[in-house]
C-alpha atoms as a PDB file:
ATOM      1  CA  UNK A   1     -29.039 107.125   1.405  1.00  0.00           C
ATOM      2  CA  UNK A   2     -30.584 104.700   3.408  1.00  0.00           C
ATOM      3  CA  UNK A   3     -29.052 103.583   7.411  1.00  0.00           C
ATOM      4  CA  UNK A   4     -29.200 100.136   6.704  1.00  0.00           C
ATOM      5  CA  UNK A   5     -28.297  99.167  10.256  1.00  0.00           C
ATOM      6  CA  UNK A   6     -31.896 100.247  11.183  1.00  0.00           C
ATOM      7  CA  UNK A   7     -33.170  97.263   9.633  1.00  0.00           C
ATOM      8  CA  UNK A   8     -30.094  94.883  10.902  1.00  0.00           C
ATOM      9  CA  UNK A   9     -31.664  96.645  14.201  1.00  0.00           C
ATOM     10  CA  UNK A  10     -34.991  95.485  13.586  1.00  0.00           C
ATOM     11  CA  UNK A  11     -33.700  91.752  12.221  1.00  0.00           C
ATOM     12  CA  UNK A  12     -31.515  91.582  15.523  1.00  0.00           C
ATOM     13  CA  UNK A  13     -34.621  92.577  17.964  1.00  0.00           C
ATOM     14  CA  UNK A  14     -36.900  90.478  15.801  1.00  0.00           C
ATOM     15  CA  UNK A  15     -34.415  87.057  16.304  1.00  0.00           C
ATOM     16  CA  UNK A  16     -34.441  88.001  19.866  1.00  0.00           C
ATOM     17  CA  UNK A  17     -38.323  88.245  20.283  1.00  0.00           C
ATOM     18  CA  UNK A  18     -38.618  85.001  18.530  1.00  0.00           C
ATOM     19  CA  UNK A  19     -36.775  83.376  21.436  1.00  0.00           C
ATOM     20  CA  UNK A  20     -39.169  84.517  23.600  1.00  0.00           C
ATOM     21  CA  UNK A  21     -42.235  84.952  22.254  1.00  0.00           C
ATOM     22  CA  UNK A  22     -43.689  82.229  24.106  1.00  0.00           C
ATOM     23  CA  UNK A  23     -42.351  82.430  27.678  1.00  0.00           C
ATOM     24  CA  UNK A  24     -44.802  83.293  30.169  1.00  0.00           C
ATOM     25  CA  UNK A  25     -44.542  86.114  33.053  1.00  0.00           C
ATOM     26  CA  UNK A  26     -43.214  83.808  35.568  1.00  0.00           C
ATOM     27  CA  UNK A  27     -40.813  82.547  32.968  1.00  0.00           C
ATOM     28  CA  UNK A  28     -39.843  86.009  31.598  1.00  0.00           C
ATOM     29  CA  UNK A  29     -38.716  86.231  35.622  1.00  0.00           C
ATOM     30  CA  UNK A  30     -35.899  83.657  35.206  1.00  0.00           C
ATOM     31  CA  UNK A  31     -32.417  84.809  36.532  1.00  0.00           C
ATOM     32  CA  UNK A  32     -29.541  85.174  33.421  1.00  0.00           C
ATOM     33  CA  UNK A  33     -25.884  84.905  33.862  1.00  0.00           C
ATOM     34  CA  UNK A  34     -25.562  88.448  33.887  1.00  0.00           C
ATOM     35  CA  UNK A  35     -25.322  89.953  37.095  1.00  0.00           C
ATOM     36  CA  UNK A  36     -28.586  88.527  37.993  1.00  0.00           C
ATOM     37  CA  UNK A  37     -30.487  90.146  35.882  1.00  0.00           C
ATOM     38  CA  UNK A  38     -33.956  88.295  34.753  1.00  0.00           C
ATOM     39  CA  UNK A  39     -35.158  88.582  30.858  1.00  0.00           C
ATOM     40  CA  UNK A  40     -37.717  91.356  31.851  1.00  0.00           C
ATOM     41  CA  UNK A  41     -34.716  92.876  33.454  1.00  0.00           C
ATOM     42  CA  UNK A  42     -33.486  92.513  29.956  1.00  0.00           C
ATOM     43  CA  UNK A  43     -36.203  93.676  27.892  1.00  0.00           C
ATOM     44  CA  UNK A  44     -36.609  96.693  30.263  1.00  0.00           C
ATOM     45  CA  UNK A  45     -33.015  97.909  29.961  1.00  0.00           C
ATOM     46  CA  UNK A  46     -33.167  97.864  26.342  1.00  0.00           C
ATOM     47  CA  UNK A  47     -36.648  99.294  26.169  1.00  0.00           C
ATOM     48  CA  UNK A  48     -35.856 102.210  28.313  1.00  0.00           C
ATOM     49  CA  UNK A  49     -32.555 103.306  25.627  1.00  0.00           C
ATOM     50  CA  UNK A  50     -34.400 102.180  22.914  1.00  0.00           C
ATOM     51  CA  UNK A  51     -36.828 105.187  24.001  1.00  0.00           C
ATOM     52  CA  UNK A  52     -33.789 107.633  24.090  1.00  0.00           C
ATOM     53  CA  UNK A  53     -32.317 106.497  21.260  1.00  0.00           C
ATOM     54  CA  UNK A  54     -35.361 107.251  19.353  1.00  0.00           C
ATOM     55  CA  UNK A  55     -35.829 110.578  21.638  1.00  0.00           C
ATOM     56  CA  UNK A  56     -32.404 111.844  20.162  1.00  0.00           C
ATOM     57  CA  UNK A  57     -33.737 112.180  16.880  1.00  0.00           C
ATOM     58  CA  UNK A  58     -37.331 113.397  17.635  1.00  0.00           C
ATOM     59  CA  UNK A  59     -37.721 115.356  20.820  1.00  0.00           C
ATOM     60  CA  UNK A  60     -34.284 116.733  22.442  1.00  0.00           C
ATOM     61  CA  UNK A  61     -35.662 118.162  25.323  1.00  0.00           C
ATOM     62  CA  UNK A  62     -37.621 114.758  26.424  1.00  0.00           C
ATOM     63  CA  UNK A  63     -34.341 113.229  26.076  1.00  0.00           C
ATOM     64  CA  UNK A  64     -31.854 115.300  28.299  1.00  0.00           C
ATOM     65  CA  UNK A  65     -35.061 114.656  31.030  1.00  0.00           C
ATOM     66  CA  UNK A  66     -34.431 110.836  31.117  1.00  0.00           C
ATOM     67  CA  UNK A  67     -30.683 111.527  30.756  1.00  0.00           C
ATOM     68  CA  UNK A  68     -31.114 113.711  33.588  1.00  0.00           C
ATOM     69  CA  UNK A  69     -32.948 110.848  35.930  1.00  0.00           C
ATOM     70  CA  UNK A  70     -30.408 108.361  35.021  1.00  0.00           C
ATOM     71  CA  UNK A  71     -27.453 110.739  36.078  1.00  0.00           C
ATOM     72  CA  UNK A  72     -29.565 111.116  39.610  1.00  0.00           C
ATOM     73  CA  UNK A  73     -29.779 107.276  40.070  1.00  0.00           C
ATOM     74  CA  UNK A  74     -26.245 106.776  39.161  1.00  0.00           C
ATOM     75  CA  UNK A  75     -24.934 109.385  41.732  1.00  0.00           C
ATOM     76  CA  UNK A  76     -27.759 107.983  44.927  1.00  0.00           C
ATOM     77  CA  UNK A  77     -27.536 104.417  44.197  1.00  0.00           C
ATOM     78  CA  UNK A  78     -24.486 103.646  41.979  1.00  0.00           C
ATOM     79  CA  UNK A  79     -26.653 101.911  39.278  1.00  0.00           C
ATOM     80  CA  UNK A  80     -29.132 103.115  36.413  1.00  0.00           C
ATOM     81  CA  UNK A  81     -31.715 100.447  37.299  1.00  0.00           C
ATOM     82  CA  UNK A  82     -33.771 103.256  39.638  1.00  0.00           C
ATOM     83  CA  UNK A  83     -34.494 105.255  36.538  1.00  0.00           C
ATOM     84  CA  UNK A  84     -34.991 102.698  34.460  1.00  0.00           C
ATOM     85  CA  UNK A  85     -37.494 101.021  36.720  1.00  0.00           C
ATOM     86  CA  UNK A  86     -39.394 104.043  36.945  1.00  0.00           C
ATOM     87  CA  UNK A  87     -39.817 105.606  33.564  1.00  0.00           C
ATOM     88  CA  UNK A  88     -41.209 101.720  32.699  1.00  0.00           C
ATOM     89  CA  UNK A  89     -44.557 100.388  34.525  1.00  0.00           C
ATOM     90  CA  UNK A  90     -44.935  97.363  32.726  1.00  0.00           C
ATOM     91  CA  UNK A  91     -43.911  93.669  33.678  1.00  0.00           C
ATOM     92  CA  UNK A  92     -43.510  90.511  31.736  1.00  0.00           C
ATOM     93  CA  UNK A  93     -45.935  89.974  28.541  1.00  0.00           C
ATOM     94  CA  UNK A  94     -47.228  93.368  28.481  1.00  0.00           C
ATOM     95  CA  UNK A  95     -43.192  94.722  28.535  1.00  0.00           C
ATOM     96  CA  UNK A  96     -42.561  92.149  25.975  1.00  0.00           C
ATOM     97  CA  UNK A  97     -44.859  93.693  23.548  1.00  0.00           C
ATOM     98  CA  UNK A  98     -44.132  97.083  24.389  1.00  0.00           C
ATOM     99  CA  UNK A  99     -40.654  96.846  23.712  1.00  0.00           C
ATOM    100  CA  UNK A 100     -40.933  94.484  20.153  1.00  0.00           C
ATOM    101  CA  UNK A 101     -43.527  96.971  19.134  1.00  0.00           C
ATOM    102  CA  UNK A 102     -41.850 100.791  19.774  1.00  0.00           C
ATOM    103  CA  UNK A 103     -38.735  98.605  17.662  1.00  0.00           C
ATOM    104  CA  UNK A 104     -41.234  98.006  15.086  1.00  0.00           C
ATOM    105  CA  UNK A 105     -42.334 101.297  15.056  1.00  0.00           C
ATOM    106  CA  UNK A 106     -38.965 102.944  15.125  1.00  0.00           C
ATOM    107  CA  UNK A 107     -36.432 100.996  12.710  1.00  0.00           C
ATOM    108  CA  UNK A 108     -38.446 102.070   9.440  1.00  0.00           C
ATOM    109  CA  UNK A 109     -37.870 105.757  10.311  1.00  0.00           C
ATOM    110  CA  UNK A 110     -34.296 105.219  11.060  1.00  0.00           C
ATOM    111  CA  UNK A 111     -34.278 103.748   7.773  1.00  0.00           C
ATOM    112  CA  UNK A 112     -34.804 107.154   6.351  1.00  0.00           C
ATOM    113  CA  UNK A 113     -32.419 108.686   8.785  1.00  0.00           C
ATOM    114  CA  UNK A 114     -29.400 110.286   6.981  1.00  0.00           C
ATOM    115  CA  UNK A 115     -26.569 108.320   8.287  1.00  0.00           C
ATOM    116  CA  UNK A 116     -23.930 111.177   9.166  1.00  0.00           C
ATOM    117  CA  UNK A 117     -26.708 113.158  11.299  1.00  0.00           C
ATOM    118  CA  UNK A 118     -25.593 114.481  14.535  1.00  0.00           C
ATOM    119  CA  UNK A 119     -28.076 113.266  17.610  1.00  0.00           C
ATOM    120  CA  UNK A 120     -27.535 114.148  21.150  1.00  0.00           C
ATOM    121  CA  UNK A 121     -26.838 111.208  23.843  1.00  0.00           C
ATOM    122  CA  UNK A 122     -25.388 110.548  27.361  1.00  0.00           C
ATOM    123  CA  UNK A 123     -21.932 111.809  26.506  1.00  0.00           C
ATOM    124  CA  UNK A 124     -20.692 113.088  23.289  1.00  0.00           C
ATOM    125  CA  UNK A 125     -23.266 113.495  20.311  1.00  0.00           C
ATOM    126  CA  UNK A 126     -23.280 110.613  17.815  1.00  0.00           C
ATOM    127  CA  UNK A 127     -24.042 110.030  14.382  1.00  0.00           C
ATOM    128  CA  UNK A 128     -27.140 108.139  13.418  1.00  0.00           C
ATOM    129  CA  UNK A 129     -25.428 105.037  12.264  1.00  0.00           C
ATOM    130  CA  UNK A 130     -23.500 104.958  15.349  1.00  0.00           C
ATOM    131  CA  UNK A 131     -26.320 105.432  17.407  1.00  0.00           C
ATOM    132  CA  UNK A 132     -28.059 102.824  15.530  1.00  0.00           C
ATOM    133  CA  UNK A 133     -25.716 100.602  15.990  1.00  0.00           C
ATOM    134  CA  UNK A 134     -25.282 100.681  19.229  1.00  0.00           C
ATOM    135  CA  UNK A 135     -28.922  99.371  20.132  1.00  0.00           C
ATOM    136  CA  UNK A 136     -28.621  96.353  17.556  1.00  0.00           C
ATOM    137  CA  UNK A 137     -25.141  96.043  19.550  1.00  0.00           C
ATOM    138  CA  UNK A 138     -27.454  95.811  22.923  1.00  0.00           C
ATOM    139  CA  UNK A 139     -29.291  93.570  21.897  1.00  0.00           C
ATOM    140  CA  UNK A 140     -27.268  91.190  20.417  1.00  0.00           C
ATOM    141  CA  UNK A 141     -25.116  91.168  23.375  1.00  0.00           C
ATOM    142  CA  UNK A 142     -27.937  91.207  26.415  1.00  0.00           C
ATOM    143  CA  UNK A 143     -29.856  88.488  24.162  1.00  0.00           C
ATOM    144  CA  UNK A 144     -26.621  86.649  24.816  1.00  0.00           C
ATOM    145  CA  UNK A 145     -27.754  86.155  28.243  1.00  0.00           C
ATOM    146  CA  UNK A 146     -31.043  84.965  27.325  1.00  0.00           C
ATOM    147  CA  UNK A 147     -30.254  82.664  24.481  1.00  0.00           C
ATOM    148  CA  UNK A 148     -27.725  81.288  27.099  1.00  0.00           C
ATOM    149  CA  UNK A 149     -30.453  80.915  29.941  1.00  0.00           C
ATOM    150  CA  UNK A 150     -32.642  78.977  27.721  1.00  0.00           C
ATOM    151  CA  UNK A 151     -30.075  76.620  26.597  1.00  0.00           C
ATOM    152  CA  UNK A 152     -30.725  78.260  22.339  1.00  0.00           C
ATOM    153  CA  UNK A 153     -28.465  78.589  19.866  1.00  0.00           C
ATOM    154  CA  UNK A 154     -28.647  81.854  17.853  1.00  0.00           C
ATOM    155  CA  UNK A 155     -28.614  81.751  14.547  1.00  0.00           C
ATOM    156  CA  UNK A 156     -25.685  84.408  13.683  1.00  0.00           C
ATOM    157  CA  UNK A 157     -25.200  86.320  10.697  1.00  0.00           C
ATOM    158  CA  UNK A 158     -23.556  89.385   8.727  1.00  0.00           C
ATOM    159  CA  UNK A 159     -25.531  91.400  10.225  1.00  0.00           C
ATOM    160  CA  UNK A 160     -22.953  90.527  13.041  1.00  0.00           C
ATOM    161  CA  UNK A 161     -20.154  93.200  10.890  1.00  0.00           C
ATOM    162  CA  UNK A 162     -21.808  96.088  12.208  1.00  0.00           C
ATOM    163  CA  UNK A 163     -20.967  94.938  15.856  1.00  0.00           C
ATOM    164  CA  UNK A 164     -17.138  93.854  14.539  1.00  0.00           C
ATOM    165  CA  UNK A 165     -16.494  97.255  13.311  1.00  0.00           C
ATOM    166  CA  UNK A 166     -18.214  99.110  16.126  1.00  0.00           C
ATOM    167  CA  UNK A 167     -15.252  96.859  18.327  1.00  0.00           C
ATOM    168  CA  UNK A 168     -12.601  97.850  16.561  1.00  0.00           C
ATOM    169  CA  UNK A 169     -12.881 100.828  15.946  1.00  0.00           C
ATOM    170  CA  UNK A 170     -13.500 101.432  19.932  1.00  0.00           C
ATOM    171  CA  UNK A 171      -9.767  99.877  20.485  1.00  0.00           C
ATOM    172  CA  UNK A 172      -8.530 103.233  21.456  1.00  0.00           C
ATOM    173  CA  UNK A 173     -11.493 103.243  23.963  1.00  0.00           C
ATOM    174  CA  UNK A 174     -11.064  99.909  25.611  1.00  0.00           C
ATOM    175  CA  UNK A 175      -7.250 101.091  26.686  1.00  0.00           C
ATOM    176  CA  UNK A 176      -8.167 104.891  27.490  1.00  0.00           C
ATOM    177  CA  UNK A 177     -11.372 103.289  29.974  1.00  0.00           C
ATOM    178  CA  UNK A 178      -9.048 101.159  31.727  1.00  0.00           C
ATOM    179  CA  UNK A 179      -5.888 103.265  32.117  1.00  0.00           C
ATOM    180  CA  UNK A 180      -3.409 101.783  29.913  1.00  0.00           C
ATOM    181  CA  UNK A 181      -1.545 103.617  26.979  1.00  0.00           C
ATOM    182  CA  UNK A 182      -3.518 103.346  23.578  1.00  0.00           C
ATOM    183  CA  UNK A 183      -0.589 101.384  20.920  1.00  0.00           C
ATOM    184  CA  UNK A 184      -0.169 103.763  18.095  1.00  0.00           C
ATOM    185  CA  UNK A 185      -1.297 100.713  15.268  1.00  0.00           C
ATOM    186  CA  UNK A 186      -4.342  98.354  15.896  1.00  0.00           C
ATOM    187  CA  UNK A 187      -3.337  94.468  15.709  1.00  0.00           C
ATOM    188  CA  UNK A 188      -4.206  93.019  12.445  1.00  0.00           C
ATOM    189  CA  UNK A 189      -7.537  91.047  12.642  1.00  0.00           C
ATOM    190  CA  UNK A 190      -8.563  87.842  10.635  1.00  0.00           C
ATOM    191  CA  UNK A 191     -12.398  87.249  11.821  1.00  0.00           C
ATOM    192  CA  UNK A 192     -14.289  84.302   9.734  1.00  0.00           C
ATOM    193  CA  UNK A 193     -17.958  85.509   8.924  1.00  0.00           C
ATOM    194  CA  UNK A 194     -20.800  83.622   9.692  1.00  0.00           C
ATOM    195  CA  UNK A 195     -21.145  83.741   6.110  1.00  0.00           C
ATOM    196  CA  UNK A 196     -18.127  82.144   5.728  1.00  0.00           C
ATOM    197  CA  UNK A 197     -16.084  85.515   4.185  1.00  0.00           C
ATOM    198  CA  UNK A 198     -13.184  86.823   5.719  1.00  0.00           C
ATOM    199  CA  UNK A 199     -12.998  90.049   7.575  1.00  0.00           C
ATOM    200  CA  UNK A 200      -9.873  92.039   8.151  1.00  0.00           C
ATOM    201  CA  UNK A 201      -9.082  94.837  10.116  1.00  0.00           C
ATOM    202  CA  UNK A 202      -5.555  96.626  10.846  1.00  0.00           C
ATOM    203  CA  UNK A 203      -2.325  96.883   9.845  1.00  0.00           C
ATOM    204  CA  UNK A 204       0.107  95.216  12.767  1.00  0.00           C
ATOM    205  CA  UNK A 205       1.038  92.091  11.463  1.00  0.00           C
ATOM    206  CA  UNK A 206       3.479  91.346  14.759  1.00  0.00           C
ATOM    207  CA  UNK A 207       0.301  91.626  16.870  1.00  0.00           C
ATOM    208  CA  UNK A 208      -2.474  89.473  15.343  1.00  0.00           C
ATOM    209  CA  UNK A 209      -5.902  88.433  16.036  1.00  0.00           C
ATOM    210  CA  UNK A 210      -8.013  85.490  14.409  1.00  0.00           C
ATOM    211  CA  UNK A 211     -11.163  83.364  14.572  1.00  0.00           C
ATOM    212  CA  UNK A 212     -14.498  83.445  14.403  1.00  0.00           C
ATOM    213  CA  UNK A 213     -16.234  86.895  13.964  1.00  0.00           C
ATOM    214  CA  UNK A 214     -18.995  86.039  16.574  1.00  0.00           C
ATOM    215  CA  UNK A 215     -16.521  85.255  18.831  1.00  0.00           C
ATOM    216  CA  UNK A 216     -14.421  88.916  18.904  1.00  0.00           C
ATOM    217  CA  UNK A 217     -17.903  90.548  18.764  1.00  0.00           C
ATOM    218  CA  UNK A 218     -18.652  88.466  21.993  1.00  0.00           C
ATOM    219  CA  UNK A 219     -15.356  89.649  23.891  1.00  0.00           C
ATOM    220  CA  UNK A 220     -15.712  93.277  22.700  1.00  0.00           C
ATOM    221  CA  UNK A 221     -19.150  93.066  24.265  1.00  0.00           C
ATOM    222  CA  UNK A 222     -18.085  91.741  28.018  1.00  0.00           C
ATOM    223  CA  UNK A 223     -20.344  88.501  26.503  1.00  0.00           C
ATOM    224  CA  UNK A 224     -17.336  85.649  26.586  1.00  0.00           C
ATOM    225  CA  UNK A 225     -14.478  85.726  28.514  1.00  0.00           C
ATOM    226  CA  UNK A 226     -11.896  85.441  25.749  1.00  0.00           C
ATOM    227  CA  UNK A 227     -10.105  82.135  27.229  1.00  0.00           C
ATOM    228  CA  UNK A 228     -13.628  80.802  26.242  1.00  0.00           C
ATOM    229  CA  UNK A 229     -13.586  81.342  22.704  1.00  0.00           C
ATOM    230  CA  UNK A 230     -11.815  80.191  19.378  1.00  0.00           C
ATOM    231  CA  UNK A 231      -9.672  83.309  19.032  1.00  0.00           C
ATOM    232  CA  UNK A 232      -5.705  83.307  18.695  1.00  0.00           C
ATOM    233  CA  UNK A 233      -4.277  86.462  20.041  1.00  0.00           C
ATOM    234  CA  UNK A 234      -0.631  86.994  19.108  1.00  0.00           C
ATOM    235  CA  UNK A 235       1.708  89.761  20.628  1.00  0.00           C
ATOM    236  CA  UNK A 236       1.269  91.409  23.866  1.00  0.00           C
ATOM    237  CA  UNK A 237      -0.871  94.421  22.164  1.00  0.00           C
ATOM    238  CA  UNK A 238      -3.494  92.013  21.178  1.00  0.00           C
ATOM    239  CA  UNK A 239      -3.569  89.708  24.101  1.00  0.00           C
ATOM    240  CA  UNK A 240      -4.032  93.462  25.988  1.00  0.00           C
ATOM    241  CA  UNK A 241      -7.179  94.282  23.864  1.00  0.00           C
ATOM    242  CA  UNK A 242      -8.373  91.044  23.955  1.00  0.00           C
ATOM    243  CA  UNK A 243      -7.986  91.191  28.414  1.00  0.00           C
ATOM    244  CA  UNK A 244      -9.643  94.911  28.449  1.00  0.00           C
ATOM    245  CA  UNK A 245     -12.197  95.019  25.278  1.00  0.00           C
ATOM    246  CA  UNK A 246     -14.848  96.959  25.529  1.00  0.00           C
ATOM    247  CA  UNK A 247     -17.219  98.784  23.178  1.00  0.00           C
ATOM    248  CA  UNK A 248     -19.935 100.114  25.126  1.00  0.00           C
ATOM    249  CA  UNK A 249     -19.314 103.963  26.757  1.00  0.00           C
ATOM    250  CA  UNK A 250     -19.684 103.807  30.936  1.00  0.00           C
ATOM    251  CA  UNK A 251     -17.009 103.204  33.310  1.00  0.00           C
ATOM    252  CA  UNK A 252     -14.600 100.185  32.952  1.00  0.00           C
ATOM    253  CA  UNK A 253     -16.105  97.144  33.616  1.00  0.00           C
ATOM    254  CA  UNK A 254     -14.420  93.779  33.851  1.00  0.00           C
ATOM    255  CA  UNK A 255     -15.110  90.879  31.299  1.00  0.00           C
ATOM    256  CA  UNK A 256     -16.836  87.602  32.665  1.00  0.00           C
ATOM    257  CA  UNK A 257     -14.690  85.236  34.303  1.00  0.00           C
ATOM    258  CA  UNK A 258     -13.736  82.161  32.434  1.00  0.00           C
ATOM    259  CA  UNK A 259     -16.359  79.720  32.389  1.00  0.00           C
ATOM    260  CA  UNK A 260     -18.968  82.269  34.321  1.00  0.00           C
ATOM    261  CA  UNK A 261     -21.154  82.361  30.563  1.00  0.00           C
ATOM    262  CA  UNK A 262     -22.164  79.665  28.721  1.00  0.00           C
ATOM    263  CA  UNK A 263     -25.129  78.021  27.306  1.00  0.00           C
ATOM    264  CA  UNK A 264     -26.892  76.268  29.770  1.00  0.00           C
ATOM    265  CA  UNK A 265     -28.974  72.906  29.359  1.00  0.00           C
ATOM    266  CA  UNK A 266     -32.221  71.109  30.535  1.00  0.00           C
ATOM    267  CA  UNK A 267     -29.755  69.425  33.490  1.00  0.00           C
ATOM    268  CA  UNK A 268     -28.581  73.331  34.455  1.00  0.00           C
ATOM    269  CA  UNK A 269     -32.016  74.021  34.559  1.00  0.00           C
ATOM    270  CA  UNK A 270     -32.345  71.095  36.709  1.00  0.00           C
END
């Protein structure tokens, strides 16, 4: 059986590098919407779990050591950026290649990965898929920040499902994180592909959700505020969700304000 959402992994990291293949150091330095983080604050954030992800599944032991610096940083500074910072040396072009190349080199042996295997992580262990998923889930939404800052439009598709399904099926997650009682039935969802299909998800028909699929996988990432978006949320349980998504593990964290991401242009850029 082959983990197809290695190479959706691969196609998502490749789309991204694309985008900034070209940028010089100084450019690579530009500030993002996202908590002020520069692209090579980008590229080193996802380099650094792209590393563990790949860890899980090839050296245990290696892994639970970065885990284990990341904890440290967390509890002496409140942040992961310390460890992160650390375990990487290189800046700008050089990081740039470093992290397109270990994708390169890892998504073909994910390919082969059997799908159901159990790897180690942060928290609870995860399956390969999900695992898998959740870095082609990174990048698609911290290359949000980046396709924002230099005023691009990315060119979405399917591949996009894996993200959609990873969201709902964190819906229990995005109440338990913040505190509020999980609804026993998940709002029925109507999400138009990029393709053009229809997605559908759930079962509550009094509670519904619909619009573009790009757009829910935006919210469920913390990448749109959801008054910023196409999507109609009907019923209290989905206009809940749609206030508290979230489908990344960590504390709670609060969605962008309305209006606080969006594409910039030449005149932001002054």
């Amino acid at each position: 059986m082959t983990l197809t959402q290695a190479d959706d992994f691969l196609t998502e990291s490749e789309t991204l590098h694309a985008a900034i293949a070209d940028l010089s150091d100084a450019e690579l330095r530009m500030t993002t919407q996202f908590k002020d983080w520069s692209i090579e604050d980008v590229l080193l954030h996802l380099h650094f779990w792209n590393i563990a992800a790949d860890l899980s599944a090839t050296d245990e032991s290696t892994l639970q050591k970065q885990v284990g610096a990341v904890m440290a940083s967390l509890e002496d500074t409140g942040s992961m950026r310390g460890a992160e910072n650390a375990a990487i040396t290189e800046r700008g072009t050089a990081l740039r290649s470093l992290w397109i190349n270990k994708v390169r080199d890892m998504a073909p042996r994910w390919r082969d990965m059997d799908p159901k295997a159990r790897l180690s992580w942060v928290g609870p262990s995860m399956s390969a898929r999900s695992s898998i998923t959740a870095r082609q889930m990174e990048t698609w939404a911290h290359g949000f920040e980046i396709f924002d800052l230099l005023g691009k439009a990315r060119i979405e598709e399917d591949r996009i499902k894996n993200i959609v399904v990873l969201g709902v099926n964190t819906f229990g997650w995005s109440h338990q994180v913040h505190s509020l009682p999980v609804p026993e039935v998940m709002p029925k969802l109507s999400l138009a592909a990029p393709s053009g299909d229809v997605w559908s998800f759930g079962e509550d028909t009094e509670n519904t959700i619909s619009g573009s699929a790009v757009d829910f996988a935006a919210v469920v990432t913390q990448t749109r505020a959801f008054a910023d978006t196409s999507l109609i949320a009907t019923g209290n349980v989905a206009q809940t969700w749609m206030a508290n998504a979230q489908c990344f593990a960590g504390p709670p964290e609060t969605p962008p304000a309305p209006g606080s991401r969006h594409r910039l242009s030449a005149t932001d850029h002054g």
